[in-house]
C-alpha atoms as a PDB file:
ATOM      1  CA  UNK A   1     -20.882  20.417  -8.466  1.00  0.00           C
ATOM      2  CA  UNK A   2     -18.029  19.891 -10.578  1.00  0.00           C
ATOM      3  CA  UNK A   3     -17.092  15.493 -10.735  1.00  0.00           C
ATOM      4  CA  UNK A   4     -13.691  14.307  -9.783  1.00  0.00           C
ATOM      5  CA  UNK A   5     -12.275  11.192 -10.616  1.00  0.00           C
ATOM      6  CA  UNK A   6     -10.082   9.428  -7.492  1.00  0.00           C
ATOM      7  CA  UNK A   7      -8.824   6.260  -7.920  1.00  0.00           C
ATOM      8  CA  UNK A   8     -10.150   3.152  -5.827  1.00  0.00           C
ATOM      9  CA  UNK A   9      -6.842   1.943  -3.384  1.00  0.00           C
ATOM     10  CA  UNK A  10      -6.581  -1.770  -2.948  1.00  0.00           C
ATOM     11  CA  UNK A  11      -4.973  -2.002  -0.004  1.00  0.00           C
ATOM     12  CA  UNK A  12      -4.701   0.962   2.405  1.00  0.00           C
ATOM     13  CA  UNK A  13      -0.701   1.891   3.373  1.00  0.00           C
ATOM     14  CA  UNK A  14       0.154   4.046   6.320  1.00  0.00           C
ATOM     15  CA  UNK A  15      -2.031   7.067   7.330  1.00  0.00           C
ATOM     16  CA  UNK A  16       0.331   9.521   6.509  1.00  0.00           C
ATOM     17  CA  UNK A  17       0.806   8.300   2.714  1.00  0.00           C
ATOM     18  CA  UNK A  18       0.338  11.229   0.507  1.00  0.00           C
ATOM     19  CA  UNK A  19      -3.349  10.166  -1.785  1.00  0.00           C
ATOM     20  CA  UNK A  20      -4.773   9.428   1.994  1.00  0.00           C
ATOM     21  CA  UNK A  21      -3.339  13.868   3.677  1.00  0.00           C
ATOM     22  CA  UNK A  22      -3.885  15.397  -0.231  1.00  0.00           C
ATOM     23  CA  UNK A  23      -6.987  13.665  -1.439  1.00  0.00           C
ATOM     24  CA  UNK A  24      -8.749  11.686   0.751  1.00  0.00           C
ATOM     25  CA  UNK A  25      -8.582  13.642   3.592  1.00  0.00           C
ATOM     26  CA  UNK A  26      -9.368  16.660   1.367  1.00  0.00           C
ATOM     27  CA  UNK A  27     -13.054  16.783   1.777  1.00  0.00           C
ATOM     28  CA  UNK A  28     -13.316  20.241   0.764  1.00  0.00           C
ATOM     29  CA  UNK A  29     -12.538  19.210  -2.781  1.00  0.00           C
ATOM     30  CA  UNK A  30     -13.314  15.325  -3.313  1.00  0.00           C
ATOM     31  CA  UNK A  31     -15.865  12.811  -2.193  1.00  0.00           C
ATOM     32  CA  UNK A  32     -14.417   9.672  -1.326  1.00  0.00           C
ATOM     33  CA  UNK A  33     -15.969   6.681  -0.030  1.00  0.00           C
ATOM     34  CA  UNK A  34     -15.204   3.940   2.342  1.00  0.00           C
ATOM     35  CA  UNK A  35     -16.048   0.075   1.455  1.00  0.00           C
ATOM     36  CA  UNK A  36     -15.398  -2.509   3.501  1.00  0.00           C
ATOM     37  CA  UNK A  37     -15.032  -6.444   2.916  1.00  0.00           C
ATOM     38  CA  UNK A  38     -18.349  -6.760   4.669  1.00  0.00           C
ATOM     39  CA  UNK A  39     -19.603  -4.666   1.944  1.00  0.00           C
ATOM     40  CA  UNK A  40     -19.156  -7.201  -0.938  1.00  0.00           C
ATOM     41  CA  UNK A  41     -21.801  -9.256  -1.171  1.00  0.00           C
ATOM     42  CA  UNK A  42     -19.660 -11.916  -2.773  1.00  0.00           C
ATOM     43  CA  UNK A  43     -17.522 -12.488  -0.003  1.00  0.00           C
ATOM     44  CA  UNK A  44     -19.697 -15.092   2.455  1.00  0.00           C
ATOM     45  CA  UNK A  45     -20.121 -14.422   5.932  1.00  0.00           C
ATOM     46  CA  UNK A  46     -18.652 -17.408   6.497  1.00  0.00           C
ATOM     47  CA  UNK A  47     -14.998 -16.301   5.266  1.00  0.00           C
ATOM     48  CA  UNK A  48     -15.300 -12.924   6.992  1.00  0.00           C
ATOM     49  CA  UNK A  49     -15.863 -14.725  10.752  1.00  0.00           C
ATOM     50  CA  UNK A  50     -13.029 -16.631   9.859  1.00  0.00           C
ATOM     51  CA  UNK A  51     -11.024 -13.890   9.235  1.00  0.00           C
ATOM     52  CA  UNK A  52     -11.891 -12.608  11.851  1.00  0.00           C
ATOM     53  CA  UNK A  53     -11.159 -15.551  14.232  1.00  0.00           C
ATOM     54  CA  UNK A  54      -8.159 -16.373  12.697  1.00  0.00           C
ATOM     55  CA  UNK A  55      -6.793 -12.776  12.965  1.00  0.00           C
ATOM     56  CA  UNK A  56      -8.048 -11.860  16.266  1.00  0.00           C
ATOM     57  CA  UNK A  57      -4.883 -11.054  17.968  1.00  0.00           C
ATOM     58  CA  UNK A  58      -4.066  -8.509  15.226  1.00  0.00           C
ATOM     59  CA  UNK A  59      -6.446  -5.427  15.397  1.00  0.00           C
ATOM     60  CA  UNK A  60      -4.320  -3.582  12.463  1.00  0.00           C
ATOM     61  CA  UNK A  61      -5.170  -6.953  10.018  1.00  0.00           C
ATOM     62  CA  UNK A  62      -9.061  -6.301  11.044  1.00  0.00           C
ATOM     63  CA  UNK A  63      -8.721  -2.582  10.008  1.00  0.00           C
ATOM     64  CA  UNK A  64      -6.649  -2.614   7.336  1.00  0.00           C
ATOM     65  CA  UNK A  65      -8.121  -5.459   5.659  1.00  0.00           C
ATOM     66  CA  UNK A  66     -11.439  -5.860   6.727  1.00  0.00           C
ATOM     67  CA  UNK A  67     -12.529  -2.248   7.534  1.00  0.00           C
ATOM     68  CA  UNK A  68     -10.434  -0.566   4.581  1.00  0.00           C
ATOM     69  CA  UNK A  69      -9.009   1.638   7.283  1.00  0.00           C
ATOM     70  CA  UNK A  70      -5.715   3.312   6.328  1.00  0.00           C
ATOM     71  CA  UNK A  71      -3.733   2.386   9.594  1.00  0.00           C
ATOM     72  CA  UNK A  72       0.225   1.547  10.702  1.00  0.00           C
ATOM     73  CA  UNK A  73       0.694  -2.172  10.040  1.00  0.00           C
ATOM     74  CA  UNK A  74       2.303  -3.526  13.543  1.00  0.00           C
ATOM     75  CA  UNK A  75       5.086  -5.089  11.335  1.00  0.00           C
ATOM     76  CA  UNK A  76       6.391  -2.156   9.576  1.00  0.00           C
ATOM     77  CA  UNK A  77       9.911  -2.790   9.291  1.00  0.00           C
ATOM     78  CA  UNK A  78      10.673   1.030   7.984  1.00  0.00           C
ATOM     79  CA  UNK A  79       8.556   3.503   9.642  1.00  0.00           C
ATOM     80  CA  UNK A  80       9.427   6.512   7.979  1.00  0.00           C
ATOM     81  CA  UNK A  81      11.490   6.764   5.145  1.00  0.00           C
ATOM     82  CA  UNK A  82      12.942   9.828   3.846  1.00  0.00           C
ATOM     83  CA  UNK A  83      14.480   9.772   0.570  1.00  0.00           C
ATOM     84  CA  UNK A  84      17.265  12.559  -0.555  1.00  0.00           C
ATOM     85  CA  UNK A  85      18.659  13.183  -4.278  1.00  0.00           C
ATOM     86  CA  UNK A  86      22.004  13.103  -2.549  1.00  0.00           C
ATOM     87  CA  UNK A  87      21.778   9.393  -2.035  1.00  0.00           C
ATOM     88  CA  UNK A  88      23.867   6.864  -3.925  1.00  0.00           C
ATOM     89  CA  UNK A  89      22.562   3.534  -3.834  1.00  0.00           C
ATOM     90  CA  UNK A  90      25.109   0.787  -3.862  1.00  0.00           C
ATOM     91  CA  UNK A  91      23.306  -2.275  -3.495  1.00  0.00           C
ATOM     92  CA  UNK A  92      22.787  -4.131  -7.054  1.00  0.00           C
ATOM     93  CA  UNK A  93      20.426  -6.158  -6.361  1.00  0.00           C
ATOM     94  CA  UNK A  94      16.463  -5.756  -4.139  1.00  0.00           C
ATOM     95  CA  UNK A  95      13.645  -8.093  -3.838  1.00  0.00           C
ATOM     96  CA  UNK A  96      10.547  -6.659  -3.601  1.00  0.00           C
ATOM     97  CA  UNK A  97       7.146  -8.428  -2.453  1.00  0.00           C
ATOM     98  CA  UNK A  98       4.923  -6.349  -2.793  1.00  0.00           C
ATOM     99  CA  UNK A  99       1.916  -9.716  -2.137  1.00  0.00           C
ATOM    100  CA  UNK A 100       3.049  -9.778   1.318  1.00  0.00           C
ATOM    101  CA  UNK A 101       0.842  -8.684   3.612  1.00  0.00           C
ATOM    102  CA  UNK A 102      -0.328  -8.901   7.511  1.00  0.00           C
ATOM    103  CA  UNK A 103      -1.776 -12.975   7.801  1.00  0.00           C
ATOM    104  CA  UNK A 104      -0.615 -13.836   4.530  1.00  0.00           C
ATOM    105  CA  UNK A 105      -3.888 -12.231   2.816  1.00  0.00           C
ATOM    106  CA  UNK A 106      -3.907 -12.258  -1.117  1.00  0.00           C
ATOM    107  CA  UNK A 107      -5.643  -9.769  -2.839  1.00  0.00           C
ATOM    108  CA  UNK A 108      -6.283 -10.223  -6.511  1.00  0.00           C
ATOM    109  CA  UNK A 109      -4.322  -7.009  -7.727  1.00  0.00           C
ATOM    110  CA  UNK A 110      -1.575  -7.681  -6.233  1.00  0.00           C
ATOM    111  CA  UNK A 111       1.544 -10.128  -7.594  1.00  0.00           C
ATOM    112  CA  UNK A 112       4.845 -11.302  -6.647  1.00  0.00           C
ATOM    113  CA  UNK A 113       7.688  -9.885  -8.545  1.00  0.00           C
ATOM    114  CA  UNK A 114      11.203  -9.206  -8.504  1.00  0.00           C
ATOM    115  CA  UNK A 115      12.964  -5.531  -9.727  1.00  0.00           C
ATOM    116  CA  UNK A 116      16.906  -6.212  -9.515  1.00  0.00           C
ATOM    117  CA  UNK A 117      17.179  -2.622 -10.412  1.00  0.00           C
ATOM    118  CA  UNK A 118      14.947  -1.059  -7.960  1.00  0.00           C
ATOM    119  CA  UNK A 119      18.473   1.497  -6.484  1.00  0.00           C
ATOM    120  CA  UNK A 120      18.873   1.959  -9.890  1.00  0.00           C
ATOM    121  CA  UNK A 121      15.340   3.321 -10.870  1.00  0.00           C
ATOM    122  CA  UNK A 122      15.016   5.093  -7.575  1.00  0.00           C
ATOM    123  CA  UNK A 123      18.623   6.768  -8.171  1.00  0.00           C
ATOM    124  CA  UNK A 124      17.149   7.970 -11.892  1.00  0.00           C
ATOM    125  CA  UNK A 125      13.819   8.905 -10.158  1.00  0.00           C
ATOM    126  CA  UNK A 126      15.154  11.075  -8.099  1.00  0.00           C
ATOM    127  CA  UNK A 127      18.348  12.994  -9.942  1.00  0.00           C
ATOM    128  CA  UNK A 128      15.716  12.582 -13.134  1.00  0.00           C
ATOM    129  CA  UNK A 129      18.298  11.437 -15.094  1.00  0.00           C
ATOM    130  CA  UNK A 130      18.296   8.538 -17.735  1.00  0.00           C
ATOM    131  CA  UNK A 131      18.799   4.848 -16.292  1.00  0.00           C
ATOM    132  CA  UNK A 132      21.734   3.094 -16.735  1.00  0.00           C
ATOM    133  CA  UNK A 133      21.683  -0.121 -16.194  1.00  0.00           C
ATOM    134  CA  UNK A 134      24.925  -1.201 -17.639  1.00  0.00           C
ATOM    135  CA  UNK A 135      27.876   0.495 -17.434  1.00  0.00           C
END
């Protein structure tokens, strides 16, 4: 049986994110395995029953969080984004938070930070052409 190497995800995004339809889901070519926060033995039960209380009302915390499931977060702001090389961006300036996440949870790979040229880099990504940032 020939070994693959797939990456461990943090934090699961929505089920129709690419790794989850072209590797995960593709059993026929890689093993992957589930593990839950109830699986780390460093995590007390205590904390995990107050999760659980405290986040009771919001099934999609429980799975994403808890359960590792890849599922639609409930606050999704954009749903479905579709991104063309036709598109200028025109806004200089985006905050991104990537920390943020349903009840506030922190999880230790993940930081604050702020990309002021985030059109910019998406505009180069896309056309594949250098990034200017000053003109």
């Amino acid at each position: 049986m020939d070994s693959k190497l797939l990456s461990l995800i943090p934090t699961q995004t929505h089920p129709e994110h690419y790794f989850k339809t072209d590797y995960i889901d593709n059993t026929a070519t890689y093993a992957t395995y589930n593990f839950t926060t109830y699986d780390n033995a460093l995590i007390s039960k205590d904390f995990t029953k107050t999760q659980e209380q405290l986040y009771k009302d919001q099934p999609t915390y429980k799975a994403k969080v808890l359960l590792g499931e890849w599922v639609a977060s409930n606050e999704a702001i954009f749903t479905n984004v579709n991104l063309i090389s036709n598109y200028e961006f025109k806004a200089p300036i985006a905050y991104l938070d990537s920390a943020y996440s349903i009840g506030g949870a922190a999880h230790a790979v993940e930081c604050n930070f702020i990309l002021w040229a985030i059109p910019m880099v998406i505009q180069a990504l896309l056309t594949m052409s250098p990034l200017k940032i000053m003109d």
